[in-house]
N, C-alpha and C. Protein backbone atom coordinates (compact mmCIF):
# COMPACT_ATOMS: atom_id res chain seq x y z
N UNK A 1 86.05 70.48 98.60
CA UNK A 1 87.45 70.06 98.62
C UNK A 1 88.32 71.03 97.81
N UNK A 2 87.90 71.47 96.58
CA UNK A 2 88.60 72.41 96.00
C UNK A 2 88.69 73.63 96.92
N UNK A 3 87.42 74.03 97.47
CA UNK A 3 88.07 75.37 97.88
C UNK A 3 88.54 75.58 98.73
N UNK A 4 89.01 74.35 99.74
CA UNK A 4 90.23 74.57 100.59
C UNK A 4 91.34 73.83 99.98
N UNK A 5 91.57 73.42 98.87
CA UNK A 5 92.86 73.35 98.16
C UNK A 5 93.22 75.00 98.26
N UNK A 6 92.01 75.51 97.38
CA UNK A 6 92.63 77.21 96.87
C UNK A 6 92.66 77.82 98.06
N UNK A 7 92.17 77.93 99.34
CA UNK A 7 92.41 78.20 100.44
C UNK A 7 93.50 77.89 101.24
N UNK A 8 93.88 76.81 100.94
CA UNK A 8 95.56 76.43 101.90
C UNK A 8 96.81 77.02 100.68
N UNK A 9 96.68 77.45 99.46
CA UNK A 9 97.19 78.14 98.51
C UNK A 9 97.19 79.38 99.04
N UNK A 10 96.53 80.58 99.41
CA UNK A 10 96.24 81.28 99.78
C UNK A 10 96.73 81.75 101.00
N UNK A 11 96.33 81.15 101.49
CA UNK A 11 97.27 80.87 102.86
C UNK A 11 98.31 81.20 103.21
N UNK A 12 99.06 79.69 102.23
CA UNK A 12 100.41 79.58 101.98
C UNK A 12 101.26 80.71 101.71
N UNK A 13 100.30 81.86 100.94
CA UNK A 13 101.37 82.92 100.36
C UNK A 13 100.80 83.91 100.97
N UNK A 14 99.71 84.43 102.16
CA UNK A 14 99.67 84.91 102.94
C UNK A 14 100.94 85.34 103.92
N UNK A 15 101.01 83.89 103.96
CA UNK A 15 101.98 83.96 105.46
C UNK A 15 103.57 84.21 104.76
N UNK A 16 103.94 83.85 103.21
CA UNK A 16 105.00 84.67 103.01
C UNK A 16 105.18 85.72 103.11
N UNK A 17 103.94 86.55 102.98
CA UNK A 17 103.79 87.85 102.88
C UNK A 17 103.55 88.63 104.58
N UNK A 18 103.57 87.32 105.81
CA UNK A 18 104.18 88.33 106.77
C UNK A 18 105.07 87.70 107.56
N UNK A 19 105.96 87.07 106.92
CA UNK A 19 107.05 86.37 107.47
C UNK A 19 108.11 87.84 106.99
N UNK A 20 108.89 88.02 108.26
CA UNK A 20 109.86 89.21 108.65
C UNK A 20 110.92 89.44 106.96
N UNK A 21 110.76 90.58 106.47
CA UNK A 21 111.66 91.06 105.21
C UNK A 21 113.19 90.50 105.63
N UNK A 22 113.48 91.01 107.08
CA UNK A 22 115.18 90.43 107.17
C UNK A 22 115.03 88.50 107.05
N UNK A 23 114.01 88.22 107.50
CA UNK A 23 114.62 86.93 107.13
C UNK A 23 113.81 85.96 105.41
N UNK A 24 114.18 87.32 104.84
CA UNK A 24 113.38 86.67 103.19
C UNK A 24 115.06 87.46 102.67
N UNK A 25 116.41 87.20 103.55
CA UNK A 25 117.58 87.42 102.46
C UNK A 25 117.78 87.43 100.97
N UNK A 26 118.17 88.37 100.73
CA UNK A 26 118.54 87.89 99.06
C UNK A 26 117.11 88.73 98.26
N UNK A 27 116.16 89.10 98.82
CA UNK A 27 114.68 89.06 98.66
C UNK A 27 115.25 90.73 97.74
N UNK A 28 115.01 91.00 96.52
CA UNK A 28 114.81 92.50 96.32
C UNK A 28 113.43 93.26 96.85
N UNK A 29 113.66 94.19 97.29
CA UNK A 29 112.36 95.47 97.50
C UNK A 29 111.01 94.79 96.63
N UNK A 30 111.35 94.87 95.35
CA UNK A 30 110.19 95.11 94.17
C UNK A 30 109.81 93.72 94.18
N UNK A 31 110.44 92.34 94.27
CA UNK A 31 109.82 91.34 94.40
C UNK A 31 109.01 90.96 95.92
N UNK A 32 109.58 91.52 96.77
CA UNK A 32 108.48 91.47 97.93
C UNK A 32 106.98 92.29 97.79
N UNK A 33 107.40 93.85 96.73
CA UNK A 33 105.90 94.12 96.71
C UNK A 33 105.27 93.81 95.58
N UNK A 34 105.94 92.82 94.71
CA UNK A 34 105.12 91.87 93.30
C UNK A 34 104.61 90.75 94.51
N UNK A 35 104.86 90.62 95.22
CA UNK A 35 104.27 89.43 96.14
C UNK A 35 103.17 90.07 97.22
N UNK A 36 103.82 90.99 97.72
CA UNK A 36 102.53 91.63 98.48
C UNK A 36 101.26 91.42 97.89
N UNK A 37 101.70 91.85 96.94
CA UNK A 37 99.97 92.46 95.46
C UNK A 37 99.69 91.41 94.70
N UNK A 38 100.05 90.04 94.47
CA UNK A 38 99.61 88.98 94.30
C UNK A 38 98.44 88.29 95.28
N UNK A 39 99.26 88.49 96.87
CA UNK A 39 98.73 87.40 97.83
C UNK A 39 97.44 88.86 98.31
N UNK A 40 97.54 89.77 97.79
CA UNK A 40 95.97 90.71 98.56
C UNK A 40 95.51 90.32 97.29
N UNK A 41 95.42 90.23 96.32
CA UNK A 41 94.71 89.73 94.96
C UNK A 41 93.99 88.18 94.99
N UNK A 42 95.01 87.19 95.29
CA UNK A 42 94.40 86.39 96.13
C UNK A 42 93.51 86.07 97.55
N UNK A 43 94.47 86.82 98.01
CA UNK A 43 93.16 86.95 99.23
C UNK A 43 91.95 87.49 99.12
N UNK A 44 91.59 88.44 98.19
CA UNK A 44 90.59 88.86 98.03
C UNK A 44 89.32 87.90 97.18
N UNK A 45 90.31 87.17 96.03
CA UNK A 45 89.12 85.89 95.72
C UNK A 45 89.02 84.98 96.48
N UNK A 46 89.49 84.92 97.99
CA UNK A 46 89.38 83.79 98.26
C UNK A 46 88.12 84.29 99.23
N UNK A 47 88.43 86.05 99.79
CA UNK A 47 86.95 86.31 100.89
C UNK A 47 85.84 86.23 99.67
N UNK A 48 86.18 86.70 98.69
CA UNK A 48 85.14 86.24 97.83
C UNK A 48 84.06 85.25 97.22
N UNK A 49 85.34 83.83 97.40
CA UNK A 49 84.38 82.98 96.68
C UNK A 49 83.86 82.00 97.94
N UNK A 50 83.83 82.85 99.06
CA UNK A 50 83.58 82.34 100.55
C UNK A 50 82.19 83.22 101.12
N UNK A 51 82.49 84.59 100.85
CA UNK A 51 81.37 85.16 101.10
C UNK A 51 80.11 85.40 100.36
N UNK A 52 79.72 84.93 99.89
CA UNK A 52 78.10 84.91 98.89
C UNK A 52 77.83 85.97 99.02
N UNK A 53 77.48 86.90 98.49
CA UNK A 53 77.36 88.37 99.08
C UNK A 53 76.31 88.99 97.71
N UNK A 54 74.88 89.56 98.02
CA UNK A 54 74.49 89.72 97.06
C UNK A 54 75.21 90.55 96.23
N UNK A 55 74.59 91.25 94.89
CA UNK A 55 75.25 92.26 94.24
C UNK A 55 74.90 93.57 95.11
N UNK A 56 74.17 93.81 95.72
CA UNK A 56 73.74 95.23 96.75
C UNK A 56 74.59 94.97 97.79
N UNK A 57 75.00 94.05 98.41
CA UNK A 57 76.12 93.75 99.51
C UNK A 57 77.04 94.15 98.98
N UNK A 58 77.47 93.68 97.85
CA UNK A 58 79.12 93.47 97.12
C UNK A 58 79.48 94.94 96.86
N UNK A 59 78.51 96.07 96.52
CA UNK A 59 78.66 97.21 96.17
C UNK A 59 79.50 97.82 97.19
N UNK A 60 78.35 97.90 98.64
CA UNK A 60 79.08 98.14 99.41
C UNK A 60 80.28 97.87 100.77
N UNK A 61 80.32 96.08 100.37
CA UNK A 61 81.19 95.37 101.27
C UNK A 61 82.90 95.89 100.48
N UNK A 62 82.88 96.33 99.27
CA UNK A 62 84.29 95.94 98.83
C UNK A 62 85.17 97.46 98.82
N UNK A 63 84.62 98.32 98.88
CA UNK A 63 85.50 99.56 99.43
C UNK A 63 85.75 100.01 100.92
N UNK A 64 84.68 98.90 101.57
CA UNK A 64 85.12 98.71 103.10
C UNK A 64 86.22 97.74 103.77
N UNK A 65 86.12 96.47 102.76
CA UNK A 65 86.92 95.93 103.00
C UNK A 65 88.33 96.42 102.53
N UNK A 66 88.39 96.98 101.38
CA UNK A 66 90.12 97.45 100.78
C UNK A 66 90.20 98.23 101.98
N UNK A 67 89.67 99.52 102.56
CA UNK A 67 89.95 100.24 103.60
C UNK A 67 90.20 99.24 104.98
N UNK A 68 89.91 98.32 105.11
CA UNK A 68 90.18 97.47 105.92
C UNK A 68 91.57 96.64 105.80
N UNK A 69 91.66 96.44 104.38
CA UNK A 69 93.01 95.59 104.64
C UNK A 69 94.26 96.73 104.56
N UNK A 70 93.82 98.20 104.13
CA UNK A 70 94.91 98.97 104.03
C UNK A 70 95.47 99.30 105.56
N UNK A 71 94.08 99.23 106.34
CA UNK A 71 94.58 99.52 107.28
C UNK A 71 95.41 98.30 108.46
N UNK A 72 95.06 96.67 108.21
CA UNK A 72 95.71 95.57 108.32
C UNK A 72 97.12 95.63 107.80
N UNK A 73 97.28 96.15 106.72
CA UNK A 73 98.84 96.28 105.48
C UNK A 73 99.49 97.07 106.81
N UNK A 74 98.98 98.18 107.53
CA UNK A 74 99.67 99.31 107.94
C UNK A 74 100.34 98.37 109.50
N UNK A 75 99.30 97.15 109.94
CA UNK A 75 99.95 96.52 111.04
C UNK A 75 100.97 95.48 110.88
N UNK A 76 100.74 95.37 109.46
CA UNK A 76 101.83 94.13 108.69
C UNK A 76 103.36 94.63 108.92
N UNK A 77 103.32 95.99 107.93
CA UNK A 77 104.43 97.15 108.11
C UNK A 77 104.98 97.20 109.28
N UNK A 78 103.93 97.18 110.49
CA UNK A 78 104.77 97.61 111.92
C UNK A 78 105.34 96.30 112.40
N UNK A 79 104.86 95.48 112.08
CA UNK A 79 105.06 93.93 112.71
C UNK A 79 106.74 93.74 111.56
N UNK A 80 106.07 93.69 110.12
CA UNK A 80 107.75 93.37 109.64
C UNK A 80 108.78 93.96 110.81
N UNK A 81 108.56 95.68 110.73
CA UNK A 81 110.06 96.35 111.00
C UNK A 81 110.21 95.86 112.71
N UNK A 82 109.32 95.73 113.44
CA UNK A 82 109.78 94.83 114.61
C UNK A 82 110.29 93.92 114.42
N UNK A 83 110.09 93.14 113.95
CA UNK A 83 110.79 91.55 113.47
C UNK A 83 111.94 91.49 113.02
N UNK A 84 112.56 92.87 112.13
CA UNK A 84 113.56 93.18 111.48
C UNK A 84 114.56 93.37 112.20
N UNK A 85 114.08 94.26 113.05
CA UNK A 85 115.01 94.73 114.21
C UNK A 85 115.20 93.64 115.58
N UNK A 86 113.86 93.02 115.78
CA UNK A 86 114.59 91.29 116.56
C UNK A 86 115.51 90.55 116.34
N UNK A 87 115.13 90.48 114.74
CA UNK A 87 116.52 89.41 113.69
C UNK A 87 117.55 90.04 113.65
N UNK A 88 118.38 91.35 114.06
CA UNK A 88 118.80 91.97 114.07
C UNK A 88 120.04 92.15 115.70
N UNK A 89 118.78 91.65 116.82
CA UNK A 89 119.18 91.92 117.90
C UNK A 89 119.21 90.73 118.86
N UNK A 90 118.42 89.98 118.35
CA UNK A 90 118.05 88.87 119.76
C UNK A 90 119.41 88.06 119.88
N UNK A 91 120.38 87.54 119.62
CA UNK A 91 121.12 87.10 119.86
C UNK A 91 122.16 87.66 120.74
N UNK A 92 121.49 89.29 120.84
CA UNK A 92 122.73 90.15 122.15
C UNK A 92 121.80 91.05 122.70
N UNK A 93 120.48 90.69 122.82
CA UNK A 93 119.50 91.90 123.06
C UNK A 93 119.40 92.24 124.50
N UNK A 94 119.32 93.52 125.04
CA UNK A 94 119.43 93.90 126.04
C UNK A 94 118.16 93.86 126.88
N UNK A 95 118.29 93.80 128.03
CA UNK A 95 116.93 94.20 129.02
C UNK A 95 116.09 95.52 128.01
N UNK A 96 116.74 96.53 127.92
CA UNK A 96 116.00 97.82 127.28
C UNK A 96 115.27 96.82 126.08
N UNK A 97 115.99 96.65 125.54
CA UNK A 97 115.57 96.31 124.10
C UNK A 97 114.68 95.29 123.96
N UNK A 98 114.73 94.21 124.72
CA UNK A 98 113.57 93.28 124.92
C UNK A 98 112.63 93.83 125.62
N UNK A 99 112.33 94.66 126.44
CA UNK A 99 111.27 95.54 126.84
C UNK A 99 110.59 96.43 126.02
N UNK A 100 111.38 97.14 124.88
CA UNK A 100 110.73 98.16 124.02
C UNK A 100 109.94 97.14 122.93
N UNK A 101 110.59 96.36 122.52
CA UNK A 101 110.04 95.09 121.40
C UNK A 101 109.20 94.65 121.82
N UNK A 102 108.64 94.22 123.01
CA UNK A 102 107.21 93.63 123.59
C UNK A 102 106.20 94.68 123.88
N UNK A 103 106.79 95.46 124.30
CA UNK A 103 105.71 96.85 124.37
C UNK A 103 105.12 97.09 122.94
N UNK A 104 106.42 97.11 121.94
CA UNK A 104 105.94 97.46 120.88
C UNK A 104 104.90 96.29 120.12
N UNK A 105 105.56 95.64 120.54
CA UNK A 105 104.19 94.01 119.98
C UNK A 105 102.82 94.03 120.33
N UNK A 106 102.50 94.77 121.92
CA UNK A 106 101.74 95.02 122.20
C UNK A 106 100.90 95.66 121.85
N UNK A 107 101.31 96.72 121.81
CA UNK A 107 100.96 98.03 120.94
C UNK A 107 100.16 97.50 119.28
N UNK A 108 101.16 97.05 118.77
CA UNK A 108 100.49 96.22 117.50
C UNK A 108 99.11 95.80 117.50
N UNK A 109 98.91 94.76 118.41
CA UNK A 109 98.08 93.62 119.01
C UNK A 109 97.16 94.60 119.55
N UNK A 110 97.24 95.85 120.28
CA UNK A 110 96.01 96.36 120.39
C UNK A 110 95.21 97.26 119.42
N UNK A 111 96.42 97.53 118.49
CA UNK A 111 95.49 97.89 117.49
C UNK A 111 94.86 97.35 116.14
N UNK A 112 95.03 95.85 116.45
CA UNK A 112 94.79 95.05 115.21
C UNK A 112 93.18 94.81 116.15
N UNK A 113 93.46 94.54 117.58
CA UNK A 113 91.64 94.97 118.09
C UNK A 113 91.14 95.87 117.74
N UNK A 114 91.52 97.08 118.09
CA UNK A 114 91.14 98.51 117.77
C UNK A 114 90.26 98.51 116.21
N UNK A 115 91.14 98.49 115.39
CA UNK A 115 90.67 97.74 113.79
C UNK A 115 89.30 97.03 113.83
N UNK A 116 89.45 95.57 114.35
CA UNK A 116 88.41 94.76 114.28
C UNK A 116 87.17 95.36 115.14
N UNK A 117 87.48 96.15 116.40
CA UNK A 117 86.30 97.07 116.61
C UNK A 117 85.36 97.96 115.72
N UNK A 118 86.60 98.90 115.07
CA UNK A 118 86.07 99.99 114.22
C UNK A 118 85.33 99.23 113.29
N UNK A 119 85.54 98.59 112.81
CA UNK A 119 85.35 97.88 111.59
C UNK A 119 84.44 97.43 112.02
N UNK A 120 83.78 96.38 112.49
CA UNK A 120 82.76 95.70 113.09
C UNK A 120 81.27 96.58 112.79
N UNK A 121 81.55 97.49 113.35
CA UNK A 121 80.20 98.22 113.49
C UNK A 121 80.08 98.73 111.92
N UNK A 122 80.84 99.17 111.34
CA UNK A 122 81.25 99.54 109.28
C UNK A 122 80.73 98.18 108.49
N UNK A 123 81.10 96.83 108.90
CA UNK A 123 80.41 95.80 108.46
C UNK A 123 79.26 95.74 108.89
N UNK A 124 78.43 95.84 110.07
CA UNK A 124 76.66 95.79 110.52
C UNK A 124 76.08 96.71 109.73
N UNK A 125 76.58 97.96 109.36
CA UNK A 125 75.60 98.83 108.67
C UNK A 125 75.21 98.17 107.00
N UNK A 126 76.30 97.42 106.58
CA UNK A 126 76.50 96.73 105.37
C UNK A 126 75.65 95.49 104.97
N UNK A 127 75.79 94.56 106.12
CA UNK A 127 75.96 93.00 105.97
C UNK A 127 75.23 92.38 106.88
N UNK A 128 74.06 91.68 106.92
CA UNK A 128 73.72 90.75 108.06
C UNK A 128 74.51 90.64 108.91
N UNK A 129 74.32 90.06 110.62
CA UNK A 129 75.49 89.56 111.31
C UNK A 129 76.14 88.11 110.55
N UNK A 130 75.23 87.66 110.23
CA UNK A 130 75.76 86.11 109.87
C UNK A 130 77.35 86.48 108.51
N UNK A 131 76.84 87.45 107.93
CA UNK A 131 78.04 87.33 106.97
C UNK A 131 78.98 88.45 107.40
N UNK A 132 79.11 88.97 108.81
CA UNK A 132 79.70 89.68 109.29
C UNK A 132 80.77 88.69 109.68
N UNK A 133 80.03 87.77 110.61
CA UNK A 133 80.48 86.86 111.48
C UNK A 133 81.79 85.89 110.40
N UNK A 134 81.02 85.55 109.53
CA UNK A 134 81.53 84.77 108.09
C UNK A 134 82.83 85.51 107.87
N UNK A 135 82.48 86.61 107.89
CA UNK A 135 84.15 87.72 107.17
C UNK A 135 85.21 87.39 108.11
N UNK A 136 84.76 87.85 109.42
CA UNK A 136 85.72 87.86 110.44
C UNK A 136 86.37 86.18 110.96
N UNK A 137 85.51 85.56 110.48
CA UNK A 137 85.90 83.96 110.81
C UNK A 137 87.44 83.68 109.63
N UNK A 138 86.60 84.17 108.33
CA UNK A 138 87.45 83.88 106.86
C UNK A 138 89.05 84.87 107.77
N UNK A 139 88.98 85.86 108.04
CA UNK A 139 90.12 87.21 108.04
C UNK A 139 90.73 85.96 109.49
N UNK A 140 90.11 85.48 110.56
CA UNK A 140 90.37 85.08 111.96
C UNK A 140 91.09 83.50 111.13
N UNK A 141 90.68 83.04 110.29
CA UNK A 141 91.49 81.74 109.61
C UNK A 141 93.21 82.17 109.03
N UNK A 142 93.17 83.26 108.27
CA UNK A 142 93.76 83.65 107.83
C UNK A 142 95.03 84.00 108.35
N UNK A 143 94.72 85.08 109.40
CA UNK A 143 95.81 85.37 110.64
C UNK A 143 96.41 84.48 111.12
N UNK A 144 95.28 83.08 111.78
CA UNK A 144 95.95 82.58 112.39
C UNK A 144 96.96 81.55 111.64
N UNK A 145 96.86 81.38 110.57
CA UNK A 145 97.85 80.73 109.75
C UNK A 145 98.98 81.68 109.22
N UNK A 146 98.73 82.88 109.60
CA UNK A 146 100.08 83.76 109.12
C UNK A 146 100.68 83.77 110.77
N UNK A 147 99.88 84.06 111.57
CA UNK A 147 101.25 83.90 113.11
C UNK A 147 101.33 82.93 113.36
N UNK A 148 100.56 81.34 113.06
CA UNK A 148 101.91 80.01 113.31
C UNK A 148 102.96 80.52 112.53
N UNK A 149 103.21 80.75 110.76
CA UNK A 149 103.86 80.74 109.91
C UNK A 149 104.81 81.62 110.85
N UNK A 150 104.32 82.91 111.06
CA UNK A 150 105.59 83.65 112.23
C UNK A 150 106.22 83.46 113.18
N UNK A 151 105.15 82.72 113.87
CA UNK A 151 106.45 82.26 115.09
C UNK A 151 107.13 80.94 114.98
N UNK A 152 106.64 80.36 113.56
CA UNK A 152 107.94 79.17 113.50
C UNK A 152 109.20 79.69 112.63
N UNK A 153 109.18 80.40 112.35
CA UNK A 153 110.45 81.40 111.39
C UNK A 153 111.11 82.60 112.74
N UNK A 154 110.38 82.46 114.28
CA UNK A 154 111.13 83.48 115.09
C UNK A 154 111.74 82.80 115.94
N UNK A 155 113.34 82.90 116.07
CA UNK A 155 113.80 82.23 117.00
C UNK A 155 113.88 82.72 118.68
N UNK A 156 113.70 81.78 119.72
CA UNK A 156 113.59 81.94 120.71
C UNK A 156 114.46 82.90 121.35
N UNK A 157 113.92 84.09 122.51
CA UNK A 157 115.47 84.80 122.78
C UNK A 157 116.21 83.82 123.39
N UNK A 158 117.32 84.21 123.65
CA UNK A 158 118.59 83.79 124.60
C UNK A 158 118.92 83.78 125.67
């Protein structure tokens, strides 16, 4: 029971952390990345106190995983500044422009697969399947509580 208290905590400030910069108004630069670096600090005890991982695992699961979420951070980045530029436009957005924004979503979305491919086979050389499976379930919980959190903060086009 506790550790999905600290898990829906976690969560919770996950999904601040990819809910769109234009609509966190008022928000300075430096407090969005004091929050960034909180909720990967948290997130990281939370794959932690989820994944049992011996000390010979842990050696080499945890510079795979930072390379993993740097490269997740880099789809976060592309997803904010889309979002930025939706909040920006959807209320007068053009055929062009709603076409380039879905392409570009797309684009996103195939490389957050792309990722979980590469990666996949970087976790087997590491980790049993079972605590492969375990990671990607913990990271697959995670997401999906940061894109409800997104698409209830995106308003419908027009």
């Amino acid at each position: 029971m506790r550790m999905e208290i600290v898990a829906i905590g976690i969560l919770t400030a996950f999904c601040c952390q990819n809910a769109p910069l234009a609509m966190a108004q008022g928000k300075p630069a430096n407090n969005m990345e004091i929050l960034r670096e909180k909720v990967s600090a948290d997130k990281k005890l939370f794959i932690a106190a989820n994944m049992d991982l011996a000390e010979s695992e842990a050696r080499d699961f945890w510079p795979l995983y930072e390379a993993h979420q740097k490269d997740l951070e880099s789809l976060t980045d592309r997803l904010h500044r889309l979002m930025e530029e939706y909040a920006r436009e959807y209320e007068t957005i053009s055929e062009n422009s709603a076409r380039r924004l879905l392409e570009d979503y797309i684009l996103i979305e195939r490389d957050r697969q792309k990722y979980r491919e590469y990666y996949l086979s970087k976790f087997r050389q590491i980790l049993p399947d079972k605590k492969v499976v375990r990671y990607y379930q913990l990271e697959n919980k995670i997401q999906a509580v940061a894109d409800y959190d997104l698409a209830a903060r995106i308003p419908l086009i027009e």
